[in-house]
N, C-alpha and C. Protein backbone atom coordinates (compact mmCIF):
# COMPACT_ATOMS: atom_id res chain seq x y z
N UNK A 1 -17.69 -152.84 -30.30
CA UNK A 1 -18.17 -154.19 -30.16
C UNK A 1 -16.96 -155.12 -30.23
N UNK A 2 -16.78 -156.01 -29.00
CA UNK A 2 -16.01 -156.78 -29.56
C UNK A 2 -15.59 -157.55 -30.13
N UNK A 3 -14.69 -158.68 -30.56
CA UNK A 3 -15.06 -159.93 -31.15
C UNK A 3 -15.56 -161.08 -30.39
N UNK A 4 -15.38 -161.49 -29.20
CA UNK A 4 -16.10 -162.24 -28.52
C UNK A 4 -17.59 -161.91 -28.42
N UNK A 5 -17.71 -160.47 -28.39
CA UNK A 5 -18.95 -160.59 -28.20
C UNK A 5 -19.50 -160.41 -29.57
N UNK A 6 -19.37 -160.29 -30.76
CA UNK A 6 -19.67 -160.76 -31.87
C UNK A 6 -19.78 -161.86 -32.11
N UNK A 7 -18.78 -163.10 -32.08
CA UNK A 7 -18.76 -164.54 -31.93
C UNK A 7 -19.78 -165.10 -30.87
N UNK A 8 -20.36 -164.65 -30.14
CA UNK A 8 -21.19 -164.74 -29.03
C UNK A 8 -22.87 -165.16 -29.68
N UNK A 9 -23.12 -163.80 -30.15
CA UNK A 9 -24.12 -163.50 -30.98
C UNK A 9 -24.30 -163.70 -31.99
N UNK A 10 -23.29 -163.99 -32.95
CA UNK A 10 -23.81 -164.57 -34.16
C UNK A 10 -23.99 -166.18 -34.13
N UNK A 11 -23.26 -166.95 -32.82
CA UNK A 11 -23.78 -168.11 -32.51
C UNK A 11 -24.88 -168.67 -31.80
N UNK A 12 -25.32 -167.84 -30.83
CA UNK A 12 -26.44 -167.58 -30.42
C UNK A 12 -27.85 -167.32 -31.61
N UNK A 13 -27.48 -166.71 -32.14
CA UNK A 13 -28.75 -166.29 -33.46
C UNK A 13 -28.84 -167.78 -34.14
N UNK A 14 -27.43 -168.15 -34.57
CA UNK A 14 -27.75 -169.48 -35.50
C UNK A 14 -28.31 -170.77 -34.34
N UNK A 15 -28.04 -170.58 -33.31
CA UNK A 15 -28.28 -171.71 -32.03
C UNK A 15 -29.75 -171.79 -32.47
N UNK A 16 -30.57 -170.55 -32.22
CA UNK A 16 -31.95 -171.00 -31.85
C UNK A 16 -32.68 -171.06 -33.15
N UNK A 17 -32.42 -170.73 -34.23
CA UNK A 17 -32.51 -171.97 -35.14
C UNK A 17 -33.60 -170.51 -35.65
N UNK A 18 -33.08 -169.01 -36.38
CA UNK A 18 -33.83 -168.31 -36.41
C UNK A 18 -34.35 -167.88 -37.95
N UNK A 19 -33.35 -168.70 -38.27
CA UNK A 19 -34.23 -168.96 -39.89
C UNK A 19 -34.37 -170.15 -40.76
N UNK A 20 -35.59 -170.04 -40.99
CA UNK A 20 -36.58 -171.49 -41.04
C UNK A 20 -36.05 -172.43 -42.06
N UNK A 21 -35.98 -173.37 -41.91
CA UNK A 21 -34.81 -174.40 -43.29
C UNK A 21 -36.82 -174.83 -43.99
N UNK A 22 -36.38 -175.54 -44.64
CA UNK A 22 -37.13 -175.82 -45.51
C UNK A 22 -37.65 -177.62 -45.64
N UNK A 23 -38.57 -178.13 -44.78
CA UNK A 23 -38.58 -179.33 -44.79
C UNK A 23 -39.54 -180.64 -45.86
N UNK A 24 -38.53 -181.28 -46.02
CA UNK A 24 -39.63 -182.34 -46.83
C UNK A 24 -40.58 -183.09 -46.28
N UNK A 25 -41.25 -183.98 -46.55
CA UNK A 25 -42.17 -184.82 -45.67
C UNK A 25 -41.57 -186.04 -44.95
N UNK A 26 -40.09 -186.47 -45.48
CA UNK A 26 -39.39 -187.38 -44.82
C UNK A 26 -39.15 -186.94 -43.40
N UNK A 27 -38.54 -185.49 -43.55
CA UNK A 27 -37.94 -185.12 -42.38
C UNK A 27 -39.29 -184.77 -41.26
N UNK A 28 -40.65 -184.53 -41.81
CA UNK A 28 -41.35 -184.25 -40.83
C UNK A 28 -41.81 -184.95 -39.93
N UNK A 29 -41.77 -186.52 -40.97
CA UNK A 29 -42.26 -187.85 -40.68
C UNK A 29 -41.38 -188.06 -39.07
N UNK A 30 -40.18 -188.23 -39.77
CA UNK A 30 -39.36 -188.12 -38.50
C UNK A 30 -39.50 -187.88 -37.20
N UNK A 31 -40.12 -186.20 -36.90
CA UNK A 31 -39.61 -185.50 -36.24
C UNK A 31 -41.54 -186.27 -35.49
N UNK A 32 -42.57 -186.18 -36.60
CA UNK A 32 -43.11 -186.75 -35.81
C UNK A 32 -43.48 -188.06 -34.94
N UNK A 33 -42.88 -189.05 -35.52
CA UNK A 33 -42.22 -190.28 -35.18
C UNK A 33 -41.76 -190.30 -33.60
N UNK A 34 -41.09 -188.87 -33.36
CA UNK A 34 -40.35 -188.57 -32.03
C UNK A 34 -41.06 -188.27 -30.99
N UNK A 35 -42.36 -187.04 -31.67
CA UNK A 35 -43.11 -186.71 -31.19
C UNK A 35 -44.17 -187.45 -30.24
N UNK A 36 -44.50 -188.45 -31.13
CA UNK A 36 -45.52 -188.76 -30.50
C UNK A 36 -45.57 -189.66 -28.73
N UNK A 37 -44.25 -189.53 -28.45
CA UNK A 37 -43.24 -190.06 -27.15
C UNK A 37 -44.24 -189.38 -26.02
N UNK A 38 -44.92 -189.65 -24.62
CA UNK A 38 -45.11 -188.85 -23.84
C UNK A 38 -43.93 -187.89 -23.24
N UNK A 39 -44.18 -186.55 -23.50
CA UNK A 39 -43.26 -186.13 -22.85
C UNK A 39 -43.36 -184.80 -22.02
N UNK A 40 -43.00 -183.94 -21.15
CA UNK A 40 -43.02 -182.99 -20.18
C UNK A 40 -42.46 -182.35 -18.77
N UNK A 41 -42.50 -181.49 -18.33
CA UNK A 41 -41.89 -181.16 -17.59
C UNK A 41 -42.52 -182.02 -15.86
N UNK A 42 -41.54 -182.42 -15.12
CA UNK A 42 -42.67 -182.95 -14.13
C UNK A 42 -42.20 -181.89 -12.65
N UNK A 43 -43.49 -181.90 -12.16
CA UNK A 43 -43.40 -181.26 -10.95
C UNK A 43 -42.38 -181.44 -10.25
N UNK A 44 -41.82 -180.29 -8.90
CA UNK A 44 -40.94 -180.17 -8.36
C UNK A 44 -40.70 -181.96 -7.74
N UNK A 45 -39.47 -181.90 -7.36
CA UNK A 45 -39.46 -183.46 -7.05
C UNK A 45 -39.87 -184.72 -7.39
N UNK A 46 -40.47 -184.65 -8.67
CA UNK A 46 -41.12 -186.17 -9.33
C UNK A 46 -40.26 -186.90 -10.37
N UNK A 47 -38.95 -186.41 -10.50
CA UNK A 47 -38.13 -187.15 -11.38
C UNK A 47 -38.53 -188.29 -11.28
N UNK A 48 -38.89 -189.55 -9.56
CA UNK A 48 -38.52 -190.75 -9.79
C UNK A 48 -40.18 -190.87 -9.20
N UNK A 49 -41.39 -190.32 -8.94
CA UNK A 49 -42.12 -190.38 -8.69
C UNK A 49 -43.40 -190.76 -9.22
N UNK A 50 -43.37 -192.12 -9.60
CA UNK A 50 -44.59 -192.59 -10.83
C UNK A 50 -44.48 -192.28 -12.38
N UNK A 51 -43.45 -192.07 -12.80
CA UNK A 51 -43.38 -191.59 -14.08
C UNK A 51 -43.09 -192.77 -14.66
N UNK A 52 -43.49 -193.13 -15.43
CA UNK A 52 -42.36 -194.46 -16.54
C UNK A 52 -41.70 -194.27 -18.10
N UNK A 53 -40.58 -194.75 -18.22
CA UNK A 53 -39.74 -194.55 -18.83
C UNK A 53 -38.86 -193.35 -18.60
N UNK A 54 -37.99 -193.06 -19.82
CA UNK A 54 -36.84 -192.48 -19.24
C UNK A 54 -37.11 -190.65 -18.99
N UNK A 55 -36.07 -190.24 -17.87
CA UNK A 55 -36.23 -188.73 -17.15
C UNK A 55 -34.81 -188.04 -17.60
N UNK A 56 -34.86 -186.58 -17.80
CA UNK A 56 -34.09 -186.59 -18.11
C UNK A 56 -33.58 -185.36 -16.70
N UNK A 57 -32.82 -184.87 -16.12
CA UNK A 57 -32.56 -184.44 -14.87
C UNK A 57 -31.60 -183.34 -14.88
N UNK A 58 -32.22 -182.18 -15.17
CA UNK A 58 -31.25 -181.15 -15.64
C UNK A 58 -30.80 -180.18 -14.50
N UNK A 59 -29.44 -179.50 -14.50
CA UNK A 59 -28.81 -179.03 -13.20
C UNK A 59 -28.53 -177.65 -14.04
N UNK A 60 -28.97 -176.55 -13.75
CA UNK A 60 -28.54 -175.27 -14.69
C UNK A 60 -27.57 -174.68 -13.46
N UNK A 61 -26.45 -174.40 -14.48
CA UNK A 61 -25.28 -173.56 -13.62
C UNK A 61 -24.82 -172.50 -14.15
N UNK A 62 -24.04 -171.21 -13.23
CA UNK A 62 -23.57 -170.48 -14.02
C UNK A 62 -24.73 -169.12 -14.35
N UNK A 63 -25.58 -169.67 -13.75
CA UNK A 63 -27.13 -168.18 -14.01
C UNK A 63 -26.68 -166.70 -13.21
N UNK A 64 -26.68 -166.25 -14.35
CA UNK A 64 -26.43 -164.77 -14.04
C UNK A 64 -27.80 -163.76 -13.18
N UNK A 65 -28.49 -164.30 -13.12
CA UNK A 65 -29.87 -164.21 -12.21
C UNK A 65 -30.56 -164.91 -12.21
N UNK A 66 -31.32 -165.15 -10.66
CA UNK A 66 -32.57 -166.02 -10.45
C UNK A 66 -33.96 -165.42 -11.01
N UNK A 67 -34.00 -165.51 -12.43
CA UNK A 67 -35.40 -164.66 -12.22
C UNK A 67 -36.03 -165.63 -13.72
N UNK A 68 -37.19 -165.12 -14.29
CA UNK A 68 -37.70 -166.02 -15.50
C UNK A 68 -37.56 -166.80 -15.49
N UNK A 69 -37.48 -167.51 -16.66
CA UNK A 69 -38.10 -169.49 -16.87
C UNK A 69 -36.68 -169.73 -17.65
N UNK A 70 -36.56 -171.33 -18.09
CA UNK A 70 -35.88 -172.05 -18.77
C UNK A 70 -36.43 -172.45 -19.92
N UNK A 71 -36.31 -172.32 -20.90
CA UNK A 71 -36.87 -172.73 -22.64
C UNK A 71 -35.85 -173.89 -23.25
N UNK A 72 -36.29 -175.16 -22.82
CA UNK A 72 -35.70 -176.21 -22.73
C UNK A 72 -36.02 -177.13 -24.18
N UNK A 73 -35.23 -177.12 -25.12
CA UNK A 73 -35.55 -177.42 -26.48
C UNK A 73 -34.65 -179.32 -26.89
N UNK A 74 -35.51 -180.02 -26.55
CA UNK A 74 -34.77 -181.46 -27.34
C UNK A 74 -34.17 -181.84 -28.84
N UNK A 75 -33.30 -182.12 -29.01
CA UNK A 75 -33.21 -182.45 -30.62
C UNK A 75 -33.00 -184.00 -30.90
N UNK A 76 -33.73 -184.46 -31.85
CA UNK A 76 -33.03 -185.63 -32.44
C UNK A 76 -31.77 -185.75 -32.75
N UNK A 77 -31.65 -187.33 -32.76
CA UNK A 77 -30.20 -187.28 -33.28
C UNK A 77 -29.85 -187.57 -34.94
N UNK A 78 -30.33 -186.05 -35.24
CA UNK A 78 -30.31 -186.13 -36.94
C UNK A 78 -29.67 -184.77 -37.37
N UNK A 79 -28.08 -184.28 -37.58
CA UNK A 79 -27.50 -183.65 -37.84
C UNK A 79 -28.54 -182.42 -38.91
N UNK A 80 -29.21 -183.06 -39.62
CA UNK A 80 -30.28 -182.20 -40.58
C UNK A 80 -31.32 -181.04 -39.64
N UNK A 81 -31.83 -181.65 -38.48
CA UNK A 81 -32.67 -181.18 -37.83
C UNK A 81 -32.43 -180.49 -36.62
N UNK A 82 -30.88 -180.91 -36.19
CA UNK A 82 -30.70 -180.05 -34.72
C UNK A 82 -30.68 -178.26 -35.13
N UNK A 83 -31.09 -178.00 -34.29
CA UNK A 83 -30.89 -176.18 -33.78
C UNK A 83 -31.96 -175.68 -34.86
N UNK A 84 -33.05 -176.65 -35.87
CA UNK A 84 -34.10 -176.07 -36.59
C UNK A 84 -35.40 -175.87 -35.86
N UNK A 85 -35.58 -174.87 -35.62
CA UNK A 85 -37.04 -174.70 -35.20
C UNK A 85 -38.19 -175.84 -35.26
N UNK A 86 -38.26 -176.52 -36.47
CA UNK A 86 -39.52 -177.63 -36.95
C UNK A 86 -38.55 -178.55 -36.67
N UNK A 87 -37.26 -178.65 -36.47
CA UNK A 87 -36.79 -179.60 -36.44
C UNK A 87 -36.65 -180.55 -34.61
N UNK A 88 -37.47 -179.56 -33.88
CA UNK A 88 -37.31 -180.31 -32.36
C UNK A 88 -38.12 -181.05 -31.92
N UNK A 89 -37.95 -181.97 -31.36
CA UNK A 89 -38.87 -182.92 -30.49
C UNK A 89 -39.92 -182.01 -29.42
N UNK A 90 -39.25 -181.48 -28.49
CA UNK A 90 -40.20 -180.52 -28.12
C UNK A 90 -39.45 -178.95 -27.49
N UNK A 91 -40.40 -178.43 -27.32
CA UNK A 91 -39.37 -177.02 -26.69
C UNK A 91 -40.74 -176.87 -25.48
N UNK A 92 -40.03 -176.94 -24.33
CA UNK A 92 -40.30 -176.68 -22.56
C UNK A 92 -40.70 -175.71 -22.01
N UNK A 93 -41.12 -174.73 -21.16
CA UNK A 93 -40.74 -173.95 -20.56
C UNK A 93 -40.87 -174.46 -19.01
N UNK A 94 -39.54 -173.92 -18.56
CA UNK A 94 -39.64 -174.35 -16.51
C UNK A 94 -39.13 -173.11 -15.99
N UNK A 95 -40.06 -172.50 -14.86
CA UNK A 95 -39.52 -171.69 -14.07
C UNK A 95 -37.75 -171.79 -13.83
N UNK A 96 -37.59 -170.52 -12.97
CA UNK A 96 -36.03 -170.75 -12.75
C UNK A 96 -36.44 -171.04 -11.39
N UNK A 97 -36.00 -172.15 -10.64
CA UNK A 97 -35.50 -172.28 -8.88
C UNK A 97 -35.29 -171.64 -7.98
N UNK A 98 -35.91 -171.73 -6.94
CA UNK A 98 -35.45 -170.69 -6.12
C UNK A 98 -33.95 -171.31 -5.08
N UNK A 99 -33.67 -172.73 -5.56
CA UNK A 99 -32.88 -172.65 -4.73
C UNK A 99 -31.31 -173.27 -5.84
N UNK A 100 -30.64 -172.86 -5.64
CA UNK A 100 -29.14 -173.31 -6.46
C UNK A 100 -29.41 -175.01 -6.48
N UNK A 101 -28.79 -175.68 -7.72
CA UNK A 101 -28.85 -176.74 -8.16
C UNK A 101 -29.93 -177.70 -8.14
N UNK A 102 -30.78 -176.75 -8.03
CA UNK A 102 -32.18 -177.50 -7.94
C UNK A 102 -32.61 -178.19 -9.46
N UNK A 103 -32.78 -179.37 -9.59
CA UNK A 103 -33.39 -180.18 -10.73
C UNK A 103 -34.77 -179.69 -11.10
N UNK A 104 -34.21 -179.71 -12.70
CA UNK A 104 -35.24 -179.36 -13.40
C UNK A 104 -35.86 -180.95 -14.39
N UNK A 105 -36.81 -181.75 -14.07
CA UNK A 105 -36.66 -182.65 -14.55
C UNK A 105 -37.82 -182.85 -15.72
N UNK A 106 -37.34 -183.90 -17.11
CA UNK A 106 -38.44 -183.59 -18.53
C UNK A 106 -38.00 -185.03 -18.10
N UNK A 107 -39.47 -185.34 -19.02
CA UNK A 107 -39.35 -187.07 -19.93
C UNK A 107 -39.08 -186.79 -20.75
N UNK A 108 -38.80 -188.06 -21.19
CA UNK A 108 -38.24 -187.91 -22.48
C UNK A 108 -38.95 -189.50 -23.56
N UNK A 109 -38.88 -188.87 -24.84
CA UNK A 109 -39.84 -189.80 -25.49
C UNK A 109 -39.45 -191.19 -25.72
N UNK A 110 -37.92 -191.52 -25.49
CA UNK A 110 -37.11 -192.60 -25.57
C UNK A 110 -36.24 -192.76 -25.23
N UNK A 111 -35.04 -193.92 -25.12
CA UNK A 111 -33.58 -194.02 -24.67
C UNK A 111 -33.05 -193.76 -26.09
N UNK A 112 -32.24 -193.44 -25.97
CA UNK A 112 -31.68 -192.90 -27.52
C UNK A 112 -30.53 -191.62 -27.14
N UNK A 113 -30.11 -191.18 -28.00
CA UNK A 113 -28.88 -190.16 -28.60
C UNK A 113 -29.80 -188.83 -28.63
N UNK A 114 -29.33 -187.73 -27.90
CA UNK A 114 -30.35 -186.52 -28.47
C UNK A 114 -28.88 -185.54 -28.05
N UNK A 115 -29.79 -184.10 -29.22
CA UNK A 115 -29.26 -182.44 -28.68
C UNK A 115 -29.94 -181.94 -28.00
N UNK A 116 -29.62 -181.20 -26.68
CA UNK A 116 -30.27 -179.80 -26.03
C UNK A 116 -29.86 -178.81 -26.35
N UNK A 117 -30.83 -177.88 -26.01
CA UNK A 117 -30.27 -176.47 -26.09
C UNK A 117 -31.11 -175.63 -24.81
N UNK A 118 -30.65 -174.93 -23.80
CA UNK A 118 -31.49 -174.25 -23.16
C UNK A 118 -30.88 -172.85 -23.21
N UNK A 119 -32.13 -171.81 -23.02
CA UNK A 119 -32.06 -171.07 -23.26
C UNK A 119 -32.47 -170.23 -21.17
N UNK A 120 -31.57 -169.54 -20.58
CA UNK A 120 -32.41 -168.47 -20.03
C UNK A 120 -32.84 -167.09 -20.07
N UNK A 121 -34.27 -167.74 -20.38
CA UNK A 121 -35.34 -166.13 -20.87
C UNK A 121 -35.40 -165.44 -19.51
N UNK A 122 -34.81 -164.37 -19.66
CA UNK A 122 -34.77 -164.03 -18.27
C UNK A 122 -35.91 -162.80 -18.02
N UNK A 123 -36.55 -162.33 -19.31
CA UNK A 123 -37.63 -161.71 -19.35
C UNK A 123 -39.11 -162.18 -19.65
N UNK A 124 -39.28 -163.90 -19.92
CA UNK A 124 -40.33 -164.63 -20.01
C UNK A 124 -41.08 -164.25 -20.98
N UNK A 125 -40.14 -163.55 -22.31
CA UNK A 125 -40.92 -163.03 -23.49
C UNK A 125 -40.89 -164.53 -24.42
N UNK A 126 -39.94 -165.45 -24.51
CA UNK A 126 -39.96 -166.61 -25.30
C UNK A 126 -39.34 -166.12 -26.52
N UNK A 127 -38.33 -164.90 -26.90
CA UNK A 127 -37.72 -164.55 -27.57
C UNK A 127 -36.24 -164.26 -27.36
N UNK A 128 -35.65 -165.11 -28.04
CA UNK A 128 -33.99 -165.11 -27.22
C UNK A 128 -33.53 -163.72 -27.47
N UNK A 129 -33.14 -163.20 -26.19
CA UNK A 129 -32.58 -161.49 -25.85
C UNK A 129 -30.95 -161.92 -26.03
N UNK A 130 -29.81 -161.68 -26.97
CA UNK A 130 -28.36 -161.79 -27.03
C UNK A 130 -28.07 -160.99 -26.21
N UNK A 131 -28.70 -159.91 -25.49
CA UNK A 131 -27.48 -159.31 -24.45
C UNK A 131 -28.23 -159.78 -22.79
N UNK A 132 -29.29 -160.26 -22.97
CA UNK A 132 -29.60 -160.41 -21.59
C UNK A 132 -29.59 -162.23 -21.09
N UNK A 133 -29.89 -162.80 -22.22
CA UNK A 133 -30.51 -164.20 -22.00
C UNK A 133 -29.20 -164.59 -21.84
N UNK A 134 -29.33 -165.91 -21.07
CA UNK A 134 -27.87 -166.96 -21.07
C UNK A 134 -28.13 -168.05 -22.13
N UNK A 135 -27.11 -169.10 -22.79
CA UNK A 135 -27.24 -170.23 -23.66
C UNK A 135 -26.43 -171.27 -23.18
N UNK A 136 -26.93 -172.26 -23.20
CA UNK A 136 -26.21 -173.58 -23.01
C UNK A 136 -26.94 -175.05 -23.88
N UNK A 137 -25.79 -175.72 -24.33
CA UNK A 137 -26.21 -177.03 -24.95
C UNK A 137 -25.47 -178.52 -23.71
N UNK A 138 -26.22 -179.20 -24.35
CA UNK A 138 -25.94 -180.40 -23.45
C UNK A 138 -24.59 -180.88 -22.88
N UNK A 139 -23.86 -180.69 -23.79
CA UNK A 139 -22.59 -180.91 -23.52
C UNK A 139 -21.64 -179.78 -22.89
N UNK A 140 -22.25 -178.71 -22.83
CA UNK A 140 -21.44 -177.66 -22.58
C UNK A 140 -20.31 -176.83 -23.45
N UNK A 141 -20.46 -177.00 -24.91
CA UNK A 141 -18.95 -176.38 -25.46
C UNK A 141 -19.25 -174.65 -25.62
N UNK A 142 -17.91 -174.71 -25.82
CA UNK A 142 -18.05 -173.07 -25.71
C UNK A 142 -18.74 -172.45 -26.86
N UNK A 143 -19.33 -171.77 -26.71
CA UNK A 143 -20.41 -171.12 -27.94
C UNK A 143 -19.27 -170.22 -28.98
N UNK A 144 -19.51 -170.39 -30.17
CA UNK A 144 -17.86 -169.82 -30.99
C UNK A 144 -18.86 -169.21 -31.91
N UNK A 145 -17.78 -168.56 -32.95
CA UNK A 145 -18.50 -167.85 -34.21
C UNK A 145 -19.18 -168.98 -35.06
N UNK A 146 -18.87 -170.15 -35.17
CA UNK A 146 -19.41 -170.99 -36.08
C UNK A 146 -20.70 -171.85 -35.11
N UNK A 147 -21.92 -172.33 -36.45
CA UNK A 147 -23.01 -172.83 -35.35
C UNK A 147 -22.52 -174.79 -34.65
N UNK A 148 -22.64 -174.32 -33.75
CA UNK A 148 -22.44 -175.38 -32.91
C UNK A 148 -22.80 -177.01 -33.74
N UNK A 149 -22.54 -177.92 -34.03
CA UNK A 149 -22.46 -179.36 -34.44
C UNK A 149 -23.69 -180.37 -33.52
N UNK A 150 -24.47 -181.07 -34.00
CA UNK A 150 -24.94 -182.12 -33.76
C UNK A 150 -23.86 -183.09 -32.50
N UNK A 151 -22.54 -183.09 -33.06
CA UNK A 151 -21.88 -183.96 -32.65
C UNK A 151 -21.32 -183.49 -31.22
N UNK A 152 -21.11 -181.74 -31.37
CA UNK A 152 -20.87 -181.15 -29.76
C UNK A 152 -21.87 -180.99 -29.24
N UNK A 153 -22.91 -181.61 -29.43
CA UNK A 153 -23.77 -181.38 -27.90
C UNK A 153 -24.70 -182.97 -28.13
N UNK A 154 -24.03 -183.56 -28.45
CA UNK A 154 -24.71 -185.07 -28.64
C UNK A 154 -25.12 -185.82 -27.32
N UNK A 155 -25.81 -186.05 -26.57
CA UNK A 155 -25.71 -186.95 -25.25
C UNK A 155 -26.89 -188.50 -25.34
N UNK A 156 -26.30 -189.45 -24.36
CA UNK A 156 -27.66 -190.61 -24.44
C UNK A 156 -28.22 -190.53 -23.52
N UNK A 157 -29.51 -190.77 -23.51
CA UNK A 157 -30.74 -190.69 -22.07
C UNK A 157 -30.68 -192.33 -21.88
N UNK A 158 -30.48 -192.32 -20.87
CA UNK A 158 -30.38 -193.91 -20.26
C UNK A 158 -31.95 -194.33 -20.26
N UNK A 159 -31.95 -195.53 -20.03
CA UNK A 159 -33.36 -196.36 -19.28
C UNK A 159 -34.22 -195.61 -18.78
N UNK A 160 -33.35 -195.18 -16.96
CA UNK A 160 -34.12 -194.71 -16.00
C UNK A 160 -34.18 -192.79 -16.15
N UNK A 161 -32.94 -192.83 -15.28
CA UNK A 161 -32.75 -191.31 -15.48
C UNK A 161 -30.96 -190.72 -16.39
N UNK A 162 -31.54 -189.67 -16.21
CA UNK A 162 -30.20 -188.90 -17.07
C UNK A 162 -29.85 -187.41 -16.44
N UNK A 163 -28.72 -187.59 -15.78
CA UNK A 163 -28.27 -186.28 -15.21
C UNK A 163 -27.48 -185.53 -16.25
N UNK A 164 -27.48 -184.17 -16.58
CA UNK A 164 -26.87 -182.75 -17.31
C UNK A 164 -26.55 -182.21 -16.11
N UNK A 165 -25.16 -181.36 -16.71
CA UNK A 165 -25.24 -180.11 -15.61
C UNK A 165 -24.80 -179.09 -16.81
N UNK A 166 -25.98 -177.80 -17.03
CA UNK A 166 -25.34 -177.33 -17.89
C UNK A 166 -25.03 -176.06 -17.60
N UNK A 167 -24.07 -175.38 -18.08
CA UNK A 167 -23.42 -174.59 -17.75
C UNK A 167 -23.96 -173.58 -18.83
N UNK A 168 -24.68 -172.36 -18.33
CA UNK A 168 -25.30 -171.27 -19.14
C UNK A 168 -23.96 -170.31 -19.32
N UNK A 169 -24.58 -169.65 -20.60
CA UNK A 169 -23.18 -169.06 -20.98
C UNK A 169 -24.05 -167.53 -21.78
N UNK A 170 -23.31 -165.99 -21.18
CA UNK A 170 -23.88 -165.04 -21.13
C UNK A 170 -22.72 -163.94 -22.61
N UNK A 171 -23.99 -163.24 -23.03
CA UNK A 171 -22.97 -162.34 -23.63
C UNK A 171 -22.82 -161.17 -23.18
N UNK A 172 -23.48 -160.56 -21.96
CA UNK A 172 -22.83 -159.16 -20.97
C UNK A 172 -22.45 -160.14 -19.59
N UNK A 173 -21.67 -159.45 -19.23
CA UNK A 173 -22.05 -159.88 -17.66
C UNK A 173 -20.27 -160.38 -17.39
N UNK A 174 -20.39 -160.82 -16.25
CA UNK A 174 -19.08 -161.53 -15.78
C UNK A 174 -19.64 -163.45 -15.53
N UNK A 175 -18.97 -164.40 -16.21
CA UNK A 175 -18.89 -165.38 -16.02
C UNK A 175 -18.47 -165.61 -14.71
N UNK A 176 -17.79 -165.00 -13.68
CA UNK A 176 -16.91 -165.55 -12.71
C UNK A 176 -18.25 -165.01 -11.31
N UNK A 177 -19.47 -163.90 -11.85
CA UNK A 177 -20.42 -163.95 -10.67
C UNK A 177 -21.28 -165.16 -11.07
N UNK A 178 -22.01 -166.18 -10.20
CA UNK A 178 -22.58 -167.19 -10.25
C UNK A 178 -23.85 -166.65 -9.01
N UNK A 179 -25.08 -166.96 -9.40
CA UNK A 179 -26.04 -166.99 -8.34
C UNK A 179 -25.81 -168.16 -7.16
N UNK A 180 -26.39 -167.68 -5.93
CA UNK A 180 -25.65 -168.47 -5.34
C UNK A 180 -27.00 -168.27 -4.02
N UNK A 181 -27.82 -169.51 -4.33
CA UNK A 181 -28.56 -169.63 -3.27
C UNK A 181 -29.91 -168.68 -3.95
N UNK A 182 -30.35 -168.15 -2.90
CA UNK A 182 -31.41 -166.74 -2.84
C UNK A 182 -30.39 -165.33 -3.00
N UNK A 183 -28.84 -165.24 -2.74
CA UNK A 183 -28.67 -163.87 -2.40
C UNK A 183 -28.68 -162.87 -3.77
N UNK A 184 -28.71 -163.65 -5.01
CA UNK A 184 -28.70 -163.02 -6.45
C UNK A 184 -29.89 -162.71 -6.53
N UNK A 185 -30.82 -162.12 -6.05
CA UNK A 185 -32.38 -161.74 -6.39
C UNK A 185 -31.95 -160.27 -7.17
């Protein structure tokens, strides 16, 4: 085993937030506070299509296959609550695209400061696989032995819309093959 791919996986495990912190009623208050935002995935092409308030417009890159969904997880911007399970605004699921850079677009419950985290489930079990699934956060930093910061994957959702491009990041595989179109089936 190596060390990258040790550092891989033990950041990955702490990413998706796999053991449960312990919350008070302040912090739940919070999280439902956030909650109660309309929010969801919108059909192919409706980013700007009757929706109101803000979209958020996600570009997944870097997919080591076209196949399964995206598990698309929001965080507040509360250092206490990012990468906690109870601690997210909401967690998504969106097919994967059939065509390269195709937008994946969510509302979002407000203009404000948030964390992402997406995950590709590439087996549509909703259980993050470390040797098969890809990971990416909003900002893109490189996934290390230590759990990723509030502050590295911090982004603001504008008014209208909000473009990401995030760059999924694998622990088998070669980074340098990229799906490309339909021919990665």
């Amino acid at each position: 085993m190596t060390k990258a791919f040790c550092s891989f996986a033990i950041a990955s495990v702490l990413a998706v937030g796999l053991g449960q912190p312990t919350f008070g009623q302040e912090d739940l208050a919070r999280v439902a506070a956030v909650q109660s935002g309309a929010a969801g995935v919108l059909p192919d092409g409706a980013c700007h299509d009757g929706h109101e308030g803000p979209v958020l417009q996600l570009v997944m890159q870097d997919l080591k296959k076209r196949e399964g969904q995206f598990r698309i997880e929001l965080y507040p911007d509360d250092p206490d609550l990012f990468l906690e399970g109870k601690g997210r605004i909401y967690k998504y699921f969106a097919p994967v695209p059939d065509e390269e850079d195709a937008p994946i677009c969510v509302t979002v419950p407000s203009v404000g400061d948030y964390g992402l985290l997406v995950i590709h489930d590439r087996d549509m079990d909703d259980a993050p696989d470390f040797f098969s699934d890809g990971f990416g956060l909003s900002t893109n930093p490189k996934l290390q032995l230590k759990r990723p910061s509030l502050d590295e994957a911090l982004f603001t959702v504008a008014e209208d819309e909000t473009v990401l491009e995030i760059k999924l990041q694998y622990v088998t595989g070669s980074q340098k093959k990229k799906c490309r179109g339909k021919r990665c089936r």
